[in-house]
Protein backbone atom coordinates (compact mmCIF):
# COMPACT_ATOMS: atom_id res chain seq x y z
CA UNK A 1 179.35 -84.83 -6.06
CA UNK A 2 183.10 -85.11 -6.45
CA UNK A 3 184.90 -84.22 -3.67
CA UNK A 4 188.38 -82.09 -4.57
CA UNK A 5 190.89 -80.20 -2.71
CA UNK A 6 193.75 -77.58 -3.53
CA UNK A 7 196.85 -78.94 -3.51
CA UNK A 8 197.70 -76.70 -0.55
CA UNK A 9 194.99 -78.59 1.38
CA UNK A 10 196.40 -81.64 0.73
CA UNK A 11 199.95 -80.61 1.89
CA UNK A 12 198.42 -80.00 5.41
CA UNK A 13 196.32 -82.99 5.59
CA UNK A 14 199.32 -85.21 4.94
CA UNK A 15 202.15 -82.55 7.01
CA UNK A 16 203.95 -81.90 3.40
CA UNK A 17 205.21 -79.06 1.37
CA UNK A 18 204.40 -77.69 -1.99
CA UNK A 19 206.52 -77.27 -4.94
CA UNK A 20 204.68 -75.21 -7.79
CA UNK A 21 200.77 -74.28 -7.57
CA UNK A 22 199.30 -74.59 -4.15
CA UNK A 23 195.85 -73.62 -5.12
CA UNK A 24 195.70 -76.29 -8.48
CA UNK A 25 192.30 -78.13 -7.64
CA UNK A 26 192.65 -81.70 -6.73
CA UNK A 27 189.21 -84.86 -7.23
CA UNK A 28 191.41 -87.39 -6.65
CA UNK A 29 194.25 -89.83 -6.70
CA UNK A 30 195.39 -92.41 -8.90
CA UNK A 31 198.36 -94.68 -10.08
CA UNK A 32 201.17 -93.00 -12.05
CA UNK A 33 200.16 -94.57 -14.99
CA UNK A 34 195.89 -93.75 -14.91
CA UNK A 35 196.39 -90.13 -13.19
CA UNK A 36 195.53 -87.30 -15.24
CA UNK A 37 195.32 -83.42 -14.54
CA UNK A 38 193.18 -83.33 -12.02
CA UNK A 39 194.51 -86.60 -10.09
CA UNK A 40 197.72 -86.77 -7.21
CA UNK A 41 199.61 -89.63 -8.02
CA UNK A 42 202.66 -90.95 -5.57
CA UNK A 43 206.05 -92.02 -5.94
CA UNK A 44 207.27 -94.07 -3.20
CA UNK A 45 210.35 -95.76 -4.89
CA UNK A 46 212.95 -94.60 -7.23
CA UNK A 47 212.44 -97.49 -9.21
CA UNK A 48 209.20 -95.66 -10.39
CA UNK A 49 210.97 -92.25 -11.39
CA UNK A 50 210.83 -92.58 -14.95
CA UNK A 51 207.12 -93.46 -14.87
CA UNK A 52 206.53 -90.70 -12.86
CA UNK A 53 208.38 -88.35 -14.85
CA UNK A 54 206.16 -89.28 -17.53
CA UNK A 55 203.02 -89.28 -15.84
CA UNK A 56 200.02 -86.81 -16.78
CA UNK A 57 199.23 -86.33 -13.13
CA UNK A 58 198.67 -82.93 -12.23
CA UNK A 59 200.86 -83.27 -9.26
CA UNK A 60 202.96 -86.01 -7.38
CA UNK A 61 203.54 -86.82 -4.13
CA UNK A 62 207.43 -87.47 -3.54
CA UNK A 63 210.13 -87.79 -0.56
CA UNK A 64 211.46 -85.21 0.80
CA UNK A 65 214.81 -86.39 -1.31
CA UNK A 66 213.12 -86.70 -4.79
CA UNK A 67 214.40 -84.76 -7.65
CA UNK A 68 212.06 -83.64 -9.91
CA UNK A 69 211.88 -80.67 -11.82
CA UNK A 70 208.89 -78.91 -13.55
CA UNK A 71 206.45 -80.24 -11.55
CA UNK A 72 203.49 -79.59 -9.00
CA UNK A 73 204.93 -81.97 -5.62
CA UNK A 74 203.81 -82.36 -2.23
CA UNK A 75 207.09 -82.98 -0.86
CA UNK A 76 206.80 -85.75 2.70
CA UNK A 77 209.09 -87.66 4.77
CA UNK A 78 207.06 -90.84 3.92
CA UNK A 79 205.44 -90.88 0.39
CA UNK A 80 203.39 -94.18 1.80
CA UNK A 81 202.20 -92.85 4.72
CA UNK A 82 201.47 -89.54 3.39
CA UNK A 83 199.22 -91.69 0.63
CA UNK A 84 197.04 -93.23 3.28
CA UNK A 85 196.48 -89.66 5.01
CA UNK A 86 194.97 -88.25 1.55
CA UNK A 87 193.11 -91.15 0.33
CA UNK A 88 191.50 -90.97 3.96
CA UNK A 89 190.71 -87.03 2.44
CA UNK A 90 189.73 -87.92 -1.06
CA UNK A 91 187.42 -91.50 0.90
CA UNK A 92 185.97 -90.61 4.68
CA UNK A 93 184.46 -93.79 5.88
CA UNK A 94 181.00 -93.94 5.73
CA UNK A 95 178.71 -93.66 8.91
CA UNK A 96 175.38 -95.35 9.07
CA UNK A 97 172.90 -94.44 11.02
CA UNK A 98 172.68 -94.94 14.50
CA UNK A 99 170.17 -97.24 16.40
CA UNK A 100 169.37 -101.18 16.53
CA UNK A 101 167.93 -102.40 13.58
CA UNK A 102 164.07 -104.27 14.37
CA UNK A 103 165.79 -107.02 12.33
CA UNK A 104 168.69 -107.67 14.67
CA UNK A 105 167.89 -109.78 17.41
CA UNK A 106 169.42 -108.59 20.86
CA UNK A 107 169.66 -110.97 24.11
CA UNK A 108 168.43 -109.98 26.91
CA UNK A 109 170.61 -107.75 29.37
CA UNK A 110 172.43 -105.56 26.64
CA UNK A 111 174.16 -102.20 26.43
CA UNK A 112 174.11 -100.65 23.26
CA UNK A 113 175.23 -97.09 23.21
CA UNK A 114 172.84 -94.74 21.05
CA UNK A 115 175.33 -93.58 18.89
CA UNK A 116 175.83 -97.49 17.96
CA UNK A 117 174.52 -99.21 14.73
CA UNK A 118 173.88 -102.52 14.90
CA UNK A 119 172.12 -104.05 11.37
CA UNK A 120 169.49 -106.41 10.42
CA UNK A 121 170.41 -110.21 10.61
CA UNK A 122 173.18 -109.29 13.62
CA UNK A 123 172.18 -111.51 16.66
CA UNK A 124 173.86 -110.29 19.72
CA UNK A 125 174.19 -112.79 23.03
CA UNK A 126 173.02 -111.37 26.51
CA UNK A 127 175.12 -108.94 28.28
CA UNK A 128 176.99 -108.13 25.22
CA UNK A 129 178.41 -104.04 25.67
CA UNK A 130 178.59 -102.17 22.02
CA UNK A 131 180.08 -98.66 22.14
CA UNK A 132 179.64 -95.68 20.56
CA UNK A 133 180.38 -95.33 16.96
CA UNK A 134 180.30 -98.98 16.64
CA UNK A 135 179.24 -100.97 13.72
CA UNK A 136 177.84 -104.13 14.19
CA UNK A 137 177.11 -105.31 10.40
CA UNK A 138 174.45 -107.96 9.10
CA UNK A 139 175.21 -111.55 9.66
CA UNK A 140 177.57 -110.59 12.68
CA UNK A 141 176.96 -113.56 16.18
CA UNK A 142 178.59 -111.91 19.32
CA UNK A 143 178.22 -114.35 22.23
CA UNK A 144 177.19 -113.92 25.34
CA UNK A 145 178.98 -111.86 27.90
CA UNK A 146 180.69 -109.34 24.67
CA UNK A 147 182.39 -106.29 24.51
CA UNK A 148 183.02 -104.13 21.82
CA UNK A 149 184.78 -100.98 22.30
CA UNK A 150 183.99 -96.76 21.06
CA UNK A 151 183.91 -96.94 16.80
CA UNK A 152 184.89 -100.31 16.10
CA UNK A 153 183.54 -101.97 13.20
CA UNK A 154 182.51 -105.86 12.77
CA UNK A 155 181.94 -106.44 9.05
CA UNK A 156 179.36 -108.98 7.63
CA UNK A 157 179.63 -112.61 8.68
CA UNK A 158 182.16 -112.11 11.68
CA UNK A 159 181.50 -114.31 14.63
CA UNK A 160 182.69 -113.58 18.46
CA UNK A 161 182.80 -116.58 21.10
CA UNK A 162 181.28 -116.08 24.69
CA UNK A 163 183.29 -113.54 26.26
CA UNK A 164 185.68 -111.94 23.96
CA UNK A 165 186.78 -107.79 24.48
CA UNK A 166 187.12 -105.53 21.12
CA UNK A 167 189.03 -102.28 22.18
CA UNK A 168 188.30 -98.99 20.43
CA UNK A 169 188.63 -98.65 16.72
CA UNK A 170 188.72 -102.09 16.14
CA UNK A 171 187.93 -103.36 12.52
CA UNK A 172 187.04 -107.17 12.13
CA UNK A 173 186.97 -108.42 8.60
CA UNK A 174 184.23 -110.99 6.91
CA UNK A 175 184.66 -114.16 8.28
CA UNK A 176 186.86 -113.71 10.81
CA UNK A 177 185.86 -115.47 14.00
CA UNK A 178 187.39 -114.29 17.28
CA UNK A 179 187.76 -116.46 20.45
CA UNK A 180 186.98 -120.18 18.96
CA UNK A 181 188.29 -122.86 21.15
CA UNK A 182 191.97 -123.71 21.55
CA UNK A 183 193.09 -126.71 19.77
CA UNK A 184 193.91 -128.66 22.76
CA UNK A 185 193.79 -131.94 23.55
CA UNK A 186 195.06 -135.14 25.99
CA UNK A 187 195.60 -138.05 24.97
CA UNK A 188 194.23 -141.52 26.59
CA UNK A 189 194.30 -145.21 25.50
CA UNK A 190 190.82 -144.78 23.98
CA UNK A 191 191.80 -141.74 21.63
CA UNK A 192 191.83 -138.28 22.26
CA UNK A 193 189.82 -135.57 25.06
CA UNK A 194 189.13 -132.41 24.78
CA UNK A 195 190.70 -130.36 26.91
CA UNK A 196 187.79 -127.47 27.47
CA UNK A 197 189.03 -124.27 26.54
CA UNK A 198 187.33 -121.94 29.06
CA UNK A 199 189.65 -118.61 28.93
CA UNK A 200 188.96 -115.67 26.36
CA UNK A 201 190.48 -113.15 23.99
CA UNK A 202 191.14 -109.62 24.57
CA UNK A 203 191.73 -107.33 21.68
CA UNK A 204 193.52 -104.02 22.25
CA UNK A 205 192.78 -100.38 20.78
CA UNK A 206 193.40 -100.10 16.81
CA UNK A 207 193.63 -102.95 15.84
CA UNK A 208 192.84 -104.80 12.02
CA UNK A 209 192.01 -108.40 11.92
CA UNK A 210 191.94 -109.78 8.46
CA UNK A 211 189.34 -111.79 6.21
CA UNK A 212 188.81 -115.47 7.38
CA UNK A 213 191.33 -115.18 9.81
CA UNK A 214 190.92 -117.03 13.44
CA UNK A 215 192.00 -116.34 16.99
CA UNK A 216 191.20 -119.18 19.87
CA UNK A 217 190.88 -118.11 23.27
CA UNK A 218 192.96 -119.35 25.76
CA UNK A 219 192.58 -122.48 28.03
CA UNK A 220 192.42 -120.54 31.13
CA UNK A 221 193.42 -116.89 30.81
CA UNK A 222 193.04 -114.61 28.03
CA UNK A 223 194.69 -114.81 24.51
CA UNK A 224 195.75 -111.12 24.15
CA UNK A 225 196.48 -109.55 20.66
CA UNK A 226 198.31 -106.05 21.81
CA UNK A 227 197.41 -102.13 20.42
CA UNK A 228 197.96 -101.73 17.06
CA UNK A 229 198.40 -105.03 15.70
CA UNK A 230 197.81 -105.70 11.78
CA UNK A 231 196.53 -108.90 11.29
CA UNK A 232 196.26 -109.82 7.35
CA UNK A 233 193.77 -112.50 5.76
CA UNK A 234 193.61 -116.02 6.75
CA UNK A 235 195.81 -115.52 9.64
CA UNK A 236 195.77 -118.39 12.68
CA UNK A 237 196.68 -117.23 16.19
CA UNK A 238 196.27 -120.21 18.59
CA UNK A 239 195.16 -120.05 22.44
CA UNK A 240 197.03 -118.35 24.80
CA UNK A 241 199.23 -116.87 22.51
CA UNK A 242 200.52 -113.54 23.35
CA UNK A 243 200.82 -110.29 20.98
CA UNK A 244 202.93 -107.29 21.86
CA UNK A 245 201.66 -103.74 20.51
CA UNK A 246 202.28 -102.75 16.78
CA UNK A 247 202.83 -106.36 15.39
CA UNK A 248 202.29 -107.04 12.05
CA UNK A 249 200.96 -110.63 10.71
CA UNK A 250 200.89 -111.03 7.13
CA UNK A 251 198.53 -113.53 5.16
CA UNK A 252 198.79 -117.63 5.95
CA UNK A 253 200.84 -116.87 8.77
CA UNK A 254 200.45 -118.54 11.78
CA UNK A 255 201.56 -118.63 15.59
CA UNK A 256 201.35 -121.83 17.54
CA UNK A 257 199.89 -121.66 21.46
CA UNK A 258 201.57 -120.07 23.86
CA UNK A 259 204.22 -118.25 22.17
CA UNK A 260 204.78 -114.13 22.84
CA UNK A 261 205.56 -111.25 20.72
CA UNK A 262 207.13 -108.63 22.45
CA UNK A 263 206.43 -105.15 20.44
CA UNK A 264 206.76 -104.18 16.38
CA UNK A 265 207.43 -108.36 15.20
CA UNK A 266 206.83 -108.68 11.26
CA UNK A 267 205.72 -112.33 10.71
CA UNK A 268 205.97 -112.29 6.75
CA UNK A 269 203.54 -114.16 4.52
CA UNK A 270 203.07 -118.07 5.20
CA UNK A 271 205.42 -117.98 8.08
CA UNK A 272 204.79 -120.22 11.40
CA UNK A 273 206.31 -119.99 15.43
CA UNK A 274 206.16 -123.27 16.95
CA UNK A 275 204.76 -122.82 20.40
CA UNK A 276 205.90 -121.97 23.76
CA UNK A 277 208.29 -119.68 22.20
CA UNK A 278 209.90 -116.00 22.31
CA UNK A 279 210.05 -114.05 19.66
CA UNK A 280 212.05 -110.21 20.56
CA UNK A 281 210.69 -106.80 20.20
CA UNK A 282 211.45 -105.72 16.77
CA UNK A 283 212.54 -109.13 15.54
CA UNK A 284 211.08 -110.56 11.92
CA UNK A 285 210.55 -113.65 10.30
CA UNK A 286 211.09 -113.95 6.08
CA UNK A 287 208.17 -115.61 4.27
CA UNK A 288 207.53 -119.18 4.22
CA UNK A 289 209.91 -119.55 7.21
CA UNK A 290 209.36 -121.63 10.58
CA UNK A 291 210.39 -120.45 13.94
CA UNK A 292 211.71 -123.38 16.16
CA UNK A 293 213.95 -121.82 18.92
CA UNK A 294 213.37 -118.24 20.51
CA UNK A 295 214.23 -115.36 18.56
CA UNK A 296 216.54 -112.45 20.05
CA UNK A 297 214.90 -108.94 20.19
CA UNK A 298 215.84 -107.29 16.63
CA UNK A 299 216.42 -110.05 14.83
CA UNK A 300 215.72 -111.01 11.24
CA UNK A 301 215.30 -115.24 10.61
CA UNK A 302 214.50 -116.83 7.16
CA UNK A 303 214.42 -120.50 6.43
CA UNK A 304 212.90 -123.88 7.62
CA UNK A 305 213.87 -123.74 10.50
CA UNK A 306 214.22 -120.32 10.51
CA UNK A 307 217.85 -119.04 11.31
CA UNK A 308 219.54 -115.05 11.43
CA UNK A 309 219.10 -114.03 7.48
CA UNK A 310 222.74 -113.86 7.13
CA UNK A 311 223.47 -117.49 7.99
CA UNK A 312 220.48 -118.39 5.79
CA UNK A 313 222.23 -116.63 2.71
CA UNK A 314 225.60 -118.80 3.45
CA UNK A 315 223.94 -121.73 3.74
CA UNK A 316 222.22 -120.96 0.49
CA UNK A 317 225.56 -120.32 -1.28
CA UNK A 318 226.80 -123.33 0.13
CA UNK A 319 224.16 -125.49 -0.56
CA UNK A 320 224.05 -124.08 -4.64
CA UNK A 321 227.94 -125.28 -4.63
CA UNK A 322 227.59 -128.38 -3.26
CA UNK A 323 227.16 -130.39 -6.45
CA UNK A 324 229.87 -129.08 -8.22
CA UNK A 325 231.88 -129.76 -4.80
CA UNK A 326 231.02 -133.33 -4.82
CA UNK A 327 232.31 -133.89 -8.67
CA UNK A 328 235.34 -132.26 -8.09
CA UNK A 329 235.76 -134.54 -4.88
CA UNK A 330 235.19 -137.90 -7.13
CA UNK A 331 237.53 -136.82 -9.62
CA UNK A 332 240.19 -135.79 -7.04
CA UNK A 333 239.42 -139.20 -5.13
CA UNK A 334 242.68 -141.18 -4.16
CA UNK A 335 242.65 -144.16 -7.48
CA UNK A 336 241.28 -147.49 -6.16
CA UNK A 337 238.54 -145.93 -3.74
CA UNK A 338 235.18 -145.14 -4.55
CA UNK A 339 232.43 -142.52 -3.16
CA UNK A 340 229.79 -143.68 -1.57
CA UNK A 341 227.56 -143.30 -4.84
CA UNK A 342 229.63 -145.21 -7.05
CA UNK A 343 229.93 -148.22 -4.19
């Protein structure tokens, strides 16, 4: 059965305001361009207000600073954010049902809260600690000596070393594998040995780990991945590494071992820190750029290595003038001597 909503209903759920008919009956919402009567579509940019203005949606959810006329809005202060708050209307997660699947096999010394699911084909370690609400899907290996926190969910295939703490409201994409061992090792005359990596990796409150993305556990303490982090698909965060709350790591990126994030860093697709590094509370790094050197609080570094944005964009100028720089500077050469090139 189709689940819809009046417009007014909407407006509360995402803390908006109306414009037009609050009682217009809502099943949905859809892009600008599919939407039709019955459907909320969203306009976060003003690069979209001519789609939008031709749009068939029954009504449109704007800024707060949006003009548009003859239409049903839901005015917000963050057309985004309001989106995630009704699609979360429009598609509640679902909730299995409780209980421990005769399928699952569970080692010997668990706790497994009754409000927990845990599916056939999960294998759970001894002394592993699920919470309620939690979803432990099929094809899921916790390790011995586990914890996962109140309503966190562990989607097909993910695999947790020995040891390693989920907090609450966790979710832990296919394939990901939490608390594999650091990638550390000393070298001798005979090759290389393995330096055992006997720490762990704690996991705060709210956090989203991506698709086939990895996090090693430290060599002797924890690797710690602070509340609120959003970690994106095929992500690498190496052992001992240090996240600060409300980070955000977006696909292929990757932080070497021991470096810190203080609070709210944005490391943008393909991007890398070198280890044993800094990076400042509120500071980002561009795509496809490489930390090398500490990064001040606030800041905002592009390039290989990565330097402050500004800088980058000089040296980009510069660099796109260079060749006609070096032609005039063989034509203007003193007669008699010759460039390097021509010698």
């Amino acid at each position: 059965m189709t689940r819809t909503f009046t417009l007014g209903e909407i407006a509360r759920h995402v803390g908006g305001v109306v414009e037009g008919d609050a009682g217009l009956r809502i099943e949905g919402v859809r892009p600008l361009a599919d939407a039709g009567p019955a459907h909320l579509a969203f306009l976060a940019r003003a690069l979209y207000a001519r789609q939008a203005a031709a749009s068939r949606a029954g009504a449109l959810l704007v800024s707060e600073r949006e003009k548009i006329e003859g239409r049903n809005l839901v005015r917000v202060p963050d057309p985004y954010a309001a989106l995630a708050r009704a699609l979360e209307l429009f598609h509640p997660p679902a909730r299995p049902r409780p209980g421990v699947d005769p399928e699952a096999r569970v080692g010997p010394g668990c706790e497994i809260d009754a409000a927990a699911t845990v599916m056939a084909g999960a294998r759970l370690g001894a002394r592993c600690a699920v919470g309620a609400g939690a979803q432990i899907h099929p094809g899921v290996v916790l390790g011995d000596d586990c914890r996962v926190g109140r309503d966190t969910v562990l989607y097909p295939n993910v695999t947790l070393y020995p040891r390693t703490v989920l907090g609450e409201r966790v979710a832990v994409h296919s394939g990901a594998v939490v608390g594999s061992d650091g990638f550390g090792f000393a070298r001798e005359a005979e090759g290389y040995r393995k330096i055992p990596q006997v720490g762990w990796v704690e996991v705060g409150d709210d956090v989203e780990i991506g698709a086939n993305s990895t996090i090693d556990r430290g060599t002797l303490g924890p690797t710690r991945i602070g509340r609120g982090v959003k970690i994106d698909n095929l992500v690498q965060v190496a052992h001992n590494v240090q996240i600060g709350e409300h980070c955000v790591l977006v696909a292929q990126s990757g932080v070497a071992g021991s470096t810190r994030l203080g609070s709210w860093v944005t490391l943008a697709g393909q991007s890398g820190a070198a280890g044993h590094l800094e990076i400042g509370e509120g500071a980002s790094v561009g795509a496809k750029s490489a930390v090398t050197h500490n990064v001040p609080p606030g800041a905002f570094v592009v390039g290989h290595p990565a330097v402050e944005h500004r800088q980058w964009k000089r040296m980009q100028a510069a660099l796109r003038r260079l060749p006609e720089t070096l032609r005039r500077l063989r034509r203007t050469a003193p007669a008699g001597r010759k460039t390097r090139r021509e010698g």
